[in-house]
C-alpha atoms as a PDB file:
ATOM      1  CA  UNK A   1      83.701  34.332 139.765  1.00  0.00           C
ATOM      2  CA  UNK A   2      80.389  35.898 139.066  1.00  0.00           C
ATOM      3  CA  UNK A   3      78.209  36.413 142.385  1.00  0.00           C
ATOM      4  CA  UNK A   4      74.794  37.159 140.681  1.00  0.00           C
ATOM      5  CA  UNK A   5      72.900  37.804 137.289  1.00  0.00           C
ATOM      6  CA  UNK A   6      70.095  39.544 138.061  1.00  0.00           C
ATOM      7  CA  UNK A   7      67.445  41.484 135.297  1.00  0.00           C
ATOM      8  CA  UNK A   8      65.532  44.819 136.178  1.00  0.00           C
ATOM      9  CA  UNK A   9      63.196  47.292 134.531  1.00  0.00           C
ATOM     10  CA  UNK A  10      65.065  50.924 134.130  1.00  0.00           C
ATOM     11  CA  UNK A  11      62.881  53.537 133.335  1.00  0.00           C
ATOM     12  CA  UNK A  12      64.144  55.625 130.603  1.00  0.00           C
ATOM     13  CA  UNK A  13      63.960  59.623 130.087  1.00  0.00           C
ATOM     14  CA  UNK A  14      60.787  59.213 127.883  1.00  0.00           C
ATOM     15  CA  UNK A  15      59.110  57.310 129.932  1.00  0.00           C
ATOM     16  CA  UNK A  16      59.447  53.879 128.549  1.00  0.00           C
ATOM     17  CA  UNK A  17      60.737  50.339 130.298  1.00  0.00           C
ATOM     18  CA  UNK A  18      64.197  48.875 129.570  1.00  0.00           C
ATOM     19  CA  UNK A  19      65.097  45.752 130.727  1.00  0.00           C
ATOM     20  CA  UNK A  20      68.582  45.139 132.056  1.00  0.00           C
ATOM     21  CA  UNK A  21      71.085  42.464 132.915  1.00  0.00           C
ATOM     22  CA  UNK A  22      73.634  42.885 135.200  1.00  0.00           C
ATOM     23  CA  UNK A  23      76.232  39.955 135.963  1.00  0.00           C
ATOM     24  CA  UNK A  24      78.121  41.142 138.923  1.00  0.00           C
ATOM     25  CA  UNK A  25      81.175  40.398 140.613  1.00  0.00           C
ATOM     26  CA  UNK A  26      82.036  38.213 143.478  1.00  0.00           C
ATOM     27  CA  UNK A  27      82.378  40.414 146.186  1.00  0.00           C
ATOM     28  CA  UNK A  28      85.764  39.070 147.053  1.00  0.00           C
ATOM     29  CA  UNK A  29      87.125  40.332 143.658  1.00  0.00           C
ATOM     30  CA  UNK A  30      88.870  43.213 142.657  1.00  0.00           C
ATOM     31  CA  UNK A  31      86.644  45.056 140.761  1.00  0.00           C
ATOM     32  CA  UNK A  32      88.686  46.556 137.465  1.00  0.00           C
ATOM     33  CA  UNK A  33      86.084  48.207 135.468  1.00  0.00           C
ATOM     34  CA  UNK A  34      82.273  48.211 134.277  1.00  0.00           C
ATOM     35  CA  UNK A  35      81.708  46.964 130.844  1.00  0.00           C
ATOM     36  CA  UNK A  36      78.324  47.801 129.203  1.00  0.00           C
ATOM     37  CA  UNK A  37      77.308  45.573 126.397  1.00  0.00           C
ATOM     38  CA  UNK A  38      75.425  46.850 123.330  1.00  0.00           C
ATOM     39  CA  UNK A  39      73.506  43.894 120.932  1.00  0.00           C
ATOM     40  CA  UNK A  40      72.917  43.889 117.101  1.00  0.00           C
ATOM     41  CA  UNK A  41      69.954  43.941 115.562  1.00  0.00           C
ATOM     42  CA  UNK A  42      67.607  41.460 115.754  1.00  0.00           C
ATOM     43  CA  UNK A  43      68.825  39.948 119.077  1.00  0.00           C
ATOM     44  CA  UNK A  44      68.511  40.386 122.998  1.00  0.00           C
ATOM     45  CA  UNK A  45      71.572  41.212 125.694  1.00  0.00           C
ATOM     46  CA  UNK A  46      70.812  37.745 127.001  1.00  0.00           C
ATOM     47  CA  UNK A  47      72.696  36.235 123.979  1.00  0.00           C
ATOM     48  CA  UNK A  48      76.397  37.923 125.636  1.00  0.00           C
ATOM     49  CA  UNK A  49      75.995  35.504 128.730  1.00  0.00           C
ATOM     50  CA  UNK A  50      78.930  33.745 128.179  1.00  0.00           C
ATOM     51  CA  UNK A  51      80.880  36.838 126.948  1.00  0.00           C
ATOM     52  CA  UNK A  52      79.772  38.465 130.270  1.00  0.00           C
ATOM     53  CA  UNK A  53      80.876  35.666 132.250  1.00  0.00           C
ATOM     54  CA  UNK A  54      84.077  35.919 130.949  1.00  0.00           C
ATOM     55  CA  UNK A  55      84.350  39.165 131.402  1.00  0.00           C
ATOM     56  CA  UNK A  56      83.352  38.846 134.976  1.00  0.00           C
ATOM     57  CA  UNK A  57      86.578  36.256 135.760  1.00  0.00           C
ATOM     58  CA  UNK A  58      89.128  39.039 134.511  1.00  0.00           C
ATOM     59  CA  UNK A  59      87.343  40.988 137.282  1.00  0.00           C
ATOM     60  CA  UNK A  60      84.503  43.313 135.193  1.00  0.00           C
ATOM     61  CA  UNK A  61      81.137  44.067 136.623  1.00  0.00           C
ATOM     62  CA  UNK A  62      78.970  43.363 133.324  1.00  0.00           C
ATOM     63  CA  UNK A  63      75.412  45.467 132.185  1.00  0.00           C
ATOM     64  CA  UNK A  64      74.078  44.694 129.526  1.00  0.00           C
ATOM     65  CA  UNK A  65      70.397  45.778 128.190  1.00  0.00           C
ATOM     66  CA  UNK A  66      67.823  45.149 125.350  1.00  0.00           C
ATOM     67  CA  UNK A  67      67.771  47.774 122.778  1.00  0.00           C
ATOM     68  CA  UNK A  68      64.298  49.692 122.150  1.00  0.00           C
ATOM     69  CA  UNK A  69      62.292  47.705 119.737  1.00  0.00           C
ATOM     70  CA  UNK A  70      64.168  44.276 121.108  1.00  0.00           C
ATOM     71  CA  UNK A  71      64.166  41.468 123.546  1.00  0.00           C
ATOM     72  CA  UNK A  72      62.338  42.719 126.292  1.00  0.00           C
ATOM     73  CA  UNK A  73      62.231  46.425 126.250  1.00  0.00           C
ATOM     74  CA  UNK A  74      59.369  49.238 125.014  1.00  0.00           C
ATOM     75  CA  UNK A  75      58.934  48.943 120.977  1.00  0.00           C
ATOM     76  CA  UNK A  76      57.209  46.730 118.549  1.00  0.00           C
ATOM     77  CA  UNK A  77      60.366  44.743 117.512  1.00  0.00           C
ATOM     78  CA  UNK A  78      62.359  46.368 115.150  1.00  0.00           C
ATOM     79  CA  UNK A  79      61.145  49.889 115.305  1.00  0.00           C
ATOM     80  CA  UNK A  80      62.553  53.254 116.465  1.00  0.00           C
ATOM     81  CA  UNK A  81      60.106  55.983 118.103  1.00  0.00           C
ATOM     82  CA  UNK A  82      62.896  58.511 117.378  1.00  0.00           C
ATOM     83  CA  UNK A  83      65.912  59.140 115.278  1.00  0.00           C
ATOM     84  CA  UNK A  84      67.997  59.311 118.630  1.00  0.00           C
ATOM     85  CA  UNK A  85      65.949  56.766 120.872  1.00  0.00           C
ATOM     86  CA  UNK A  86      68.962  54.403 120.781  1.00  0.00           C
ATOM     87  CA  UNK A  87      71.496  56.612 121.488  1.00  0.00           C
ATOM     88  CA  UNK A  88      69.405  58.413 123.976  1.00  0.00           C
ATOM     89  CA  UNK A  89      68.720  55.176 125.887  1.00  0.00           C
ATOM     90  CA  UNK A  90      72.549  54.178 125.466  1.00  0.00           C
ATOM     91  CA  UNK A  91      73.059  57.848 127.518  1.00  0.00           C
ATOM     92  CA  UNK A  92      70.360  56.906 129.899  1.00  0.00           C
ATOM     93  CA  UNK A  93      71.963  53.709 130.930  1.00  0.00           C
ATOM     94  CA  UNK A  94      75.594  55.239 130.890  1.00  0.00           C
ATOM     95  CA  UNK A  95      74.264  57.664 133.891  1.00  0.00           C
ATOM     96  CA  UNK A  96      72.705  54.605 136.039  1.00  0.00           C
ATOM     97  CA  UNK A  97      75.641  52.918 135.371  1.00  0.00           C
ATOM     98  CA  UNK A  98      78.300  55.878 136.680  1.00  0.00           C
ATOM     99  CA  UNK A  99      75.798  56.704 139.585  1.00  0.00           C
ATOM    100  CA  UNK A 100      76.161  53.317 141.268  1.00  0.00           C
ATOM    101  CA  UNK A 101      79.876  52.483 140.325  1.00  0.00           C
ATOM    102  CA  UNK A 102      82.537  53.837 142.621  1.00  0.00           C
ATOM    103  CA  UNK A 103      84.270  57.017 141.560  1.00  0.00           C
ATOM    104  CA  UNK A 104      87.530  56.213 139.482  1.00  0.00           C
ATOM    105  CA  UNK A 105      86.160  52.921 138.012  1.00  0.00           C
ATOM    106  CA  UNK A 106      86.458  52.880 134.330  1.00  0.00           C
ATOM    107  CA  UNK A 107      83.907  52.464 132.139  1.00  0.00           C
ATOM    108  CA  UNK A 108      84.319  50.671 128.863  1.00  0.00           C
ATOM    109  CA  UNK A 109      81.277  50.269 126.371  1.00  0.00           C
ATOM    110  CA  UNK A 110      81.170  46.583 124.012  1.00  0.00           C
ATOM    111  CA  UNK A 111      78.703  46.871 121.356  1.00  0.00           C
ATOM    112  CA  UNK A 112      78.126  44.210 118.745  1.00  0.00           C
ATOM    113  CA  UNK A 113      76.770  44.931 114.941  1.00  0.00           C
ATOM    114  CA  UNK A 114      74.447  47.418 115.085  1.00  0.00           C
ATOM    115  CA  UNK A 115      75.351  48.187 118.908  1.00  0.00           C
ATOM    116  CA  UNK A 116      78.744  48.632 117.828  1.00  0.00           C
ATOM    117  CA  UNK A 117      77.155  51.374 115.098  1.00  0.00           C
ATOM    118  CA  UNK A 118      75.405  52.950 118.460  1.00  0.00           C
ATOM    119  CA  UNK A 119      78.475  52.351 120.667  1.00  0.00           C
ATOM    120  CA  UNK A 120      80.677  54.182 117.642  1.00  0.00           C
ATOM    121  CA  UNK A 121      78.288  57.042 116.841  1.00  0.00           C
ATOM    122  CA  UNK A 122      78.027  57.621 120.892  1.00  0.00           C
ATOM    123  CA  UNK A 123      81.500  58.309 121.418  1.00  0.00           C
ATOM    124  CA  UNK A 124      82.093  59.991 117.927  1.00  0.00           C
ATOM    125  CA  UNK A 125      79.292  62.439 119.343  1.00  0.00           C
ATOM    126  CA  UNK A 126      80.883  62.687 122.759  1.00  0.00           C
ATOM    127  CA  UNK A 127      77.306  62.284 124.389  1.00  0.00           C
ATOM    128  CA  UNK A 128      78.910  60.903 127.430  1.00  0.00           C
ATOM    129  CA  UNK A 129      82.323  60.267 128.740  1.00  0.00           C
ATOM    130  CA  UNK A 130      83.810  56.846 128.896  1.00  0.00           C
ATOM    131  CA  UNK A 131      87.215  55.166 129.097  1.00  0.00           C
ATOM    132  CA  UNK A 132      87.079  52.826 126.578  1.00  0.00           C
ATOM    133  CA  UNK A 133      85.637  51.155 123.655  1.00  0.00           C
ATOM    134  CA  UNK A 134      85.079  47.919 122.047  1.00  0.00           C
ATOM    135  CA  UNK A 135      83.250  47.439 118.708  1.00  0.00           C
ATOM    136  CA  UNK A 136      82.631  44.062 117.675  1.00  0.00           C
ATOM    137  CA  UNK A 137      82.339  43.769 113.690  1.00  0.00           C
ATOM    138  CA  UNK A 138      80.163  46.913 113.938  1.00  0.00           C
ATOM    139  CA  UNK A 139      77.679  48.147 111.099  1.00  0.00           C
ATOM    140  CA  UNK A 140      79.483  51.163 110.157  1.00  0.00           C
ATOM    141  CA  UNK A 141      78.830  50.095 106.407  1.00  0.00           C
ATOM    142  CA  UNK A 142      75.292  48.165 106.019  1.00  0.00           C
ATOM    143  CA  UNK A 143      76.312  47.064 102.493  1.00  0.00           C
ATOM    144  CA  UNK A 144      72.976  48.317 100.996  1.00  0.00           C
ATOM    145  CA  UNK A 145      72.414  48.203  97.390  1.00  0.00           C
ATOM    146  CA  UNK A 146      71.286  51.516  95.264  1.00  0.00           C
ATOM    147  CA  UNK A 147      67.575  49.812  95.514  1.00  0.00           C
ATOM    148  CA  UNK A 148      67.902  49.575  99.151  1.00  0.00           C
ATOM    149  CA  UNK A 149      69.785  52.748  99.975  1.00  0.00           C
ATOM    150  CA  UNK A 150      66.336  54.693  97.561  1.00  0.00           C
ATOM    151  CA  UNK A 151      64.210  53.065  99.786  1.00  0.00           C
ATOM    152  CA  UNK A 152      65.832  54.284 103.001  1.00  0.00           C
ATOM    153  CA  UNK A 153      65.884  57.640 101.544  1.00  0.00           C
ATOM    154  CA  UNK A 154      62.069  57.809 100.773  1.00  0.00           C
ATOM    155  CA  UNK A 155      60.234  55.751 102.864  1.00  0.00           C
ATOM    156  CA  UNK A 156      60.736  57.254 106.350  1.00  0.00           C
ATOM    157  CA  UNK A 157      60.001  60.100 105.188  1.00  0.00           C
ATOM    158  CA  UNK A 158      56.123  58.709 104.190  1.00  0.00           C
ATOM    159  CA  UNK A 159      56.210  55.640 106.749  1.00  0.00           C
ATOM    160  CA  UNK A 160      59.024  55.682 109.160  1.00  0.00           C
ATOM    161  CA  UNK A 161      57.461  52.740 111.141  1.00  0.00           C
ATOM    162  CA  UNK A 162      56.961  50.205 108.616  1.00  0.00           C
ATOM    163  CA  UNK A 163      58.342  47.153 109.322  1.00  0.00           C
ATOM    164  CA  UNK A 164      59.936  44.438 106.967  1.00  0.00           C
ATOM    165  CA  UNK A 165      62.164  41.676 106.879  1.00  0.00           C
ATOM    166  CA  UNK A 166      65.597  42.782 108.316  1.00  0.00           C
ATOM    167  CA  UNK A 167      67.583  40.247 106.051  1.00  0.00           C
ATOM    168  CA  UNK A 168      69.493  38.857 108.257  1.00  0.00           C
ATOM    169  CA  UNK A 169      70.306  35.592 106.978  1.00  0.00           C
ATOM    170  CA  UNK A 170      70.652  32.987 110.417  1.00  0.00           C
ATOM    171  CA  UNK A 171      73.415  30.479 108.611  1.00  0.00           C
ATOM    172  CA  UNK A 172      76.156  33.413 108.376  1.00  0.00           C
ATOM    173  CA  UNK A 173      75.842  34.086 111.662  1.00  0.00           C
ATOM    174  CA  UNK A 174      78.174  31.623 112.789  1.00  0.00           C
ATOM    175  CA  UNK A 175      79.583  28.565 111.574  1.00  0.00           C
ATOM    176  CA  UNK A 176      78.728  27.116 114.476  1.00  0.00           C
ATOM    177  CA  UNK A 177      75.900  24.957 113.847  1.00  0.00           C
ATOM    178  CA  UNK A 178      74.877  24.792 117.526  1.00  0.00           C
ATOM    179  CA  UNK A 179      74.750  29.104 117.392  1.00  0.00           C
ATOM    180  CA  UNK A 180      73.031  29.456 114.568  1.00  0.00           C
ATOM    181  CA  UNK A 181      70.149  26.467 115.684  1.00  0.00           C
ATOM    182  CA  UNK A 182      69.738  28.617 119.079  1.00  0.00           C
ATOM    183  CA  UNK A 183      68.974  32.289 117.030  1.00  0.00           C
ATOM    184  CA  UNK A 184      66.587  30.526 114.999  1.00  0.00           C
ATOM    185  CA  UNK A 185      64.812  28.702 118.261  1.00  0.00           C
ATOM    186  CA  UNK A 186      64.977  31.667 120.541  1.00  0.00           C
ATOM    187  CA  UNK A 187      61.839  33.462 120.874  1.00  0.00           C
ATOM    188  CA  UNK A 188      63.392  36.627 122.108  1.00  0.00           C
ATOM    189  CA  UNK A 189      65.044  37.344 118.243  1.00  0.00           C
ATOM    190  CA  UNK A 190      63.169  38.730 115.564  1.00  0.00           C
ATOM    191  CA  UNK A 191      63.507  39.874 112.008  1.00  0.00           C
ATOM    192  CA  UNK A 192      62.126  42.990 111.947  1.00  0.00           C
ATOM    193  CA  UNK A 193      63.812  46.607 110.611  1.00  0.00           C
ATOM    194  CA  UNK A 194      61.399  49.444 110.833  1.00  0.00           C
ATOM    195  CA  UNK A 195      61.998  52.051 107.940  1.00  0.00           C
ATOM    196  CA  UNK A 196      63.400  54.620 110.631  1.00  0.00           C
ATOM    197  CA  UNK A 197      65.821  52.280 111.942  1.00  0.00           C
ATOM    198  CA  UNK A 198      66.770  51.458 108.483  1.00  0.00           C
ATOM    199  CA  UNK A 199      67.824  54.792 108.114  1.00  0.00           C
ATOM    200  CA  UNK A 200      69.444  55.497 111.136  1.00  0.00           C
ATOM    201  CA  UNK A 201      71.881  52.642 110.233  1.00  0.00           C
ATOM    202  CA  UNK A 202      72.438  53.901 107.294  1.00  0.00           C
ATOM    203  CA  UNK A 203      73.413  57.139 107.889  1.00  0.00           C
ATOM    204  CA  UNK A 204      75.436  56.790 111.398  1.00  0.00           C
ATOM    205  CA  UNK A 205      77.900  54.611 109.575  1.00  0.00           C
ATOM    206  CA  UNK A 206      79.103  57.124 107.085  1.00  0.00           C
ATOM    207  CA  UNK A 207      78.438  59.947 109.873  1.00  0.00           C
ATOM    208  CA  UNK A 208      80.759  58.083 112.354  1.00  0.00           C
ATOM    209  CA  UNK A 209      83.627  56.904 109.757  1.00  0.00           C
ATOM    210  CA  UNK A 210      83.984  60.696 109.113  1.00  0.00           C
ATOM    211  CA  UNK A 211      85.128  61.438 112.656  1.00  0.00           C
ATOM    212  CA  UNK A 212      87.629  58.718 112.996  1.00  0.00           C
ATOM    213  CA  UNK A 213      90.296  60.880 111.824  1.00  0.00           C
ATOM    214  CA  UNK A 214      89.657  62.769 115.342  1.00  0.00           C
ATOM    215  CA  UNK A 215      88.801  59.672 116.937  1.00  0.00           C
ATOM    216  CA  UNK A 216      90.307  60.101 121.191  1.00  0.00           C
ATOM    217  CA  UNK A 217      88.588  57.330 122.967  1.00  0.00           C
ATOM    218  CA  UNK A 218      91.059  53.897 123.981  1.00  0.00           C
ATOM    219  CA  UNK A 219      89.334  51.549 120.893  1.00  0.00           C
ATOM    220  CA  UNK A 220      89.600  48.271 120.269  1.00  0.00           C
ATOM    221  CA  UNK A 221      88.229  47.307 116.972  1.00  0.00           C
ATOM    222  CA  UNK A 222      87.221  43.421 116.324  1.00  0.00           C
ATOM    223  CA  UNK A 223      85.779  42.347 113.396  1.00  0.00           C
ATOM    224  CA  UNK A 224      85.084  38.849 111.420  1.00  0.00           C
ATOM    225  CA  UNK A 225      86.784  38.755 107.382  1.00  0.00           C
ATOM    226  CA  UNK A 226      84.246  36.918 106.073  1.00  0.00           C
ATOM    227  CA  UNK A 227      81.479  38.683 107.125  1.00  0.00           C
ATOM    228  CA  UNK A 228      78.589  37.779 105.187  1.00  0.00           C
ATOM    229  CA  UNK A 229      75.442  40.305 106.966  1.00  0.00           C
ATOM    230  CA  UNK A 230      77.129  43.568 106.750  1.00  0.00           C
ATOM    231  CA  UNK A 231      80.034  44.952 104.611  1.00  0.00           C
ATOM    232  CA  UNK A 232      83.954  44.457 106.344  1.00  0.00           C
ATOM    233  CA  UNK A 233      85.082  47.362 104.197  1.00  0.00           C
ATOM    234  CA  UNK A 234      83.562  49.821 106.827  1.00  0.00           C
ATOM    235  CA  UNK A 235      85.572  48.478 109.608  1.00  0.00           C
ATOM    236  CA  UNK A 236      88.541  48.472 107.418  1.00  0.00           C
ATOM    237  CA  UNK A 237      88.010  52.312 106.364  1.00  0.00           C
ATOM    238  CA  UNK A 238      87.769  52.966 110.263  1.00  0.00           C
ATOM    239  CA  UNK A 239      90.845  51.122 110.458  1.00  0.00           C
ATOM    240  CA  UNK A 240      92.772  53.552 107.984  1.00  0.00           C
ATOM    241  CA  UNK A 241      91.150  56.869 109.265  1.00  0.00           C
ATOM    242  CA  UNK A 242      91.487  56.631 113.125  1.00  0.00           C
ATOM    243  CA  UNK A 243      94.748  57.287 114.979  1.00  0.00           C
ATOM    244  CA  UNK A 244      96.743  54.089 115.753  1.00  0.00           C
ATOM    245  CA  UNK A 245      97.777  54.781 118.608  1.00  0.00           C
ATOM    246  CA  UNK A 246      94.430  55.468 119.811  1.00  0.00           C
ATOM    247  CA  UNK A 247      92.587  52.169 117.909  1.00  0.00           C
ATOM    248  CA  UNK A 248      93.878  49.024 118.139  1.00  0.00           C
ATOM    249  CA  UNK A 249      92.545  46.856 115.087  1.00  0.00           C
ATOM    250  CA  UNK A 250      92.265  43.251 114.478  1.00  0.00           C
ATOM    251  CA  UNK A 251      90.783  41.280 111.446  1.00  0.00           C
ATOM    252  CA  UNK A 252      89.632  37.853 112.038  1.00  0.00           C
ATOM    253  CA  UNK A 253      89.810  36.406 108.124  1.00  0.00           C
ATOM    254  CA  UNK A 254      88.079  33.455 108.793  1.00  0.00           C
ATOM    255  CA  UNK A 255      85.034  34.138 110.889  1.00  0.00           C
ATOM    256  CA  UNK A 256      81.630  35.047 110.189  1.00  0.00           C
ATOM    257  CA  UNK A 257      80.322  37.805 111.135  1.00  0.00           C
ATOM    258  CA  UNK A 258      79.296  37.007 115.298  1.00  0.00           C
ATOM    259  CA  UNK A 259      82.966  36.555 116.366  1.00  0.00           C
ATOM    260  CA  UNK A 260      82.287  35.717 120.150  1.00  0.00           C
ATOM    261  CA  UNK A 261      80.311  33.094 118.757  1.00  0.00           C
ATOM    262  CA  UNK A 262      81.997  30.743 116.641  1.00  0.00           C
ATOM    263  CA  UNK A 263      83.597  27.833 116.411  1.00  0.00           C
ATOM    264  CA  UNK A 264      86.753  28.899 117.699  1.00  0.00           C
ATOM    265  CA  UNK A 265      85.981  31.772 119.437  1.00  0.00           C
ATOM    266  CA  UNK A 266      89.752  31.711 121.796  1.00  0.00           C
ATOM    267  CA  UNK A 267      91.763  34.228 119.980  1.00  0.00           C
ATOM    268  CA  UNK A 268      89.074  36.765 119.962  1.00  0.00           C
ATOM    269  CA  UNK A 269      88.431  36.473 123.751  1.00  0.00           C
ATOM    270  CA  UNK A 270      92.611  36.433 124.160  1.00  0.00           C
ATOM    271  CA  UNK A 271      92.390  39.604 121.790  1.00  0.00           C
ATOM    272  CA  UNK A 272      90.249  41.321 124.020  1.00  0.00           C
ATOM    273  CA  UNK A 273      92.077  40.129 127.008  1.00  0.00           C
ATOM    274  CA  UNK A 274      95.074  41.788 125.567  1.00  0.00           C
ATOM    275  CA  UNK A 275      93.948  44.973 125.042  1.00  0.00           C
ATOM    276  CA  UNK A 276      91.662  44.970 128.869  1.00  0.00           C
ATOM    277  CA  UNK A 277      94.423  44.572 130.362  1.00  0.00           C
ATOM    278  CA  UNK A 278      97.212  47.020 128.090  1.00  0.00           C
ATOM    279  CA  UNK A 279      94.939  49.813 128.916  1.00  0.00           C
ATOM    280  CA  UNK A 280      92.992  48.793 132.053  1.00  0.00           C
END
């Protein structure tokens, strides 16, 4: 049962607005954990209202929050102030988060594309401490051709805020026809990549894959086979480096590349269902 969803402005450590959604628990439930969600590029928290809600009826107070440069937050869409703004905001909303959950309650981060690339390089960093991890088909390879991976290598360096076309491509998003006819209509999703951004996903994903082999945090790694916006492979490497009893892996063959959001989305939600409640 979910009591509330209710959307504030936090005020990060630079000064700058963040908006956040939390979906809270019925007060008359048990309350097993917090789970922060993390979005992909391109896209808004609001999109993870059903995977919130679903969340909340296994008993998990949900935050979720628009990255800088997206939905609602500080940023013209798509750019990056700083080569650590999303990471430092990610830290920023970690620390609200702890200070108004009781003491002992674990607290699990869910990040999605490129939040799963900010949830992974987070942890791999150890900027905070958390108790778990889930990264949904997460960016830790781009798939970026030698023209692309040049241009990431020169142009922030002479114009780290230009923004282009992100090339996301809306039909292999889902196969859901329904999914992909809400991205395109909703106003809050853009296709914009600034140069910096660019090259912070480009660089975390290799930087992150080479600490998996020391990899400590509870992980749960989820990602779609037939992913056709980023490159599978990197989630597979992960796979093969990190400690198995420490990441749990599953590969979902069929599915493009927003699992939560296709056509039949059950034995992703019953995978993460599985592994909630095995370690929480």
């Amino acid at each position: 049962m979910t009591a509330e969803t209710t959307l504030s402005t936090f005020t990060a450590t630079d000064g700058n607005n963040v908006m956040v959604q939390d979906w809270l628990l019925d007060p008359n439930v048990k309350l097993r954990g917090v789970v922060i969600i993390v979005h992909g590029l391109g896209e808004h928290a609001g999109r993870y209202d059903h995977v919130a809600r679903q969340l909340n009826a296994w008993g998990f107070a949900v935050r979720g929050y628009d990255q800088c440069g997206h939905g609602e937050s500080h940023g013209a869409r798509g750019s990056l102030p700083t080569d650590t703004r999303l990471l430092d905001d990610l830290a920023d909303i970690v620390d609200s988060t702890r200070a108004r959950t009781p003491k002992g309650i674990p607290l699990i981060l869910l990040g999605h594309s490129m939040g799963g690339l900010v949830v992974g390089r987070f942890v791999s960093l150890g900027l905070r401490k958390v108790d778990g991890l889930v990264m949904s088909s997460p960016a830790l390879d781009a798939g970026m051709n030698a023209f692309q991976k040049f241009l990431v290598s020169v142009l922030p360096k002479i114009a780290p805020d230009l923004r282009v076309g992100n090339g996301v491509k809306p039909q292999f998003v889902s196969h859901d026809p329904a999914v992909v006819a809400a991205y395109k209509a909703d106003p809050l999703v853009h296709d914009r990549i600034s140069a910096r951004l660019a090259r912070f996903i480009a660089e975390a994903g290799p930087q992150t894959l080479a600490l998996a082999p020391q990899w400590k945090v509870p992980t749960l790694l989820m990602y779609a086979g037939d992913d056709r916006l980023l490159n599978a492979d990197g989630s597979r490497e992960f796979a093969k480096l990190a400690p198995k009893d420490v990441v749990t892996t599953q590969c979902f063959d069929a599915l493009y590349h927003e699992i939560f959001n296709e056509l039949d989305a059950k034995p992703v939600f019953d995978a993460l269902k599985q592994w909630l409640d095995k370690r929480f």
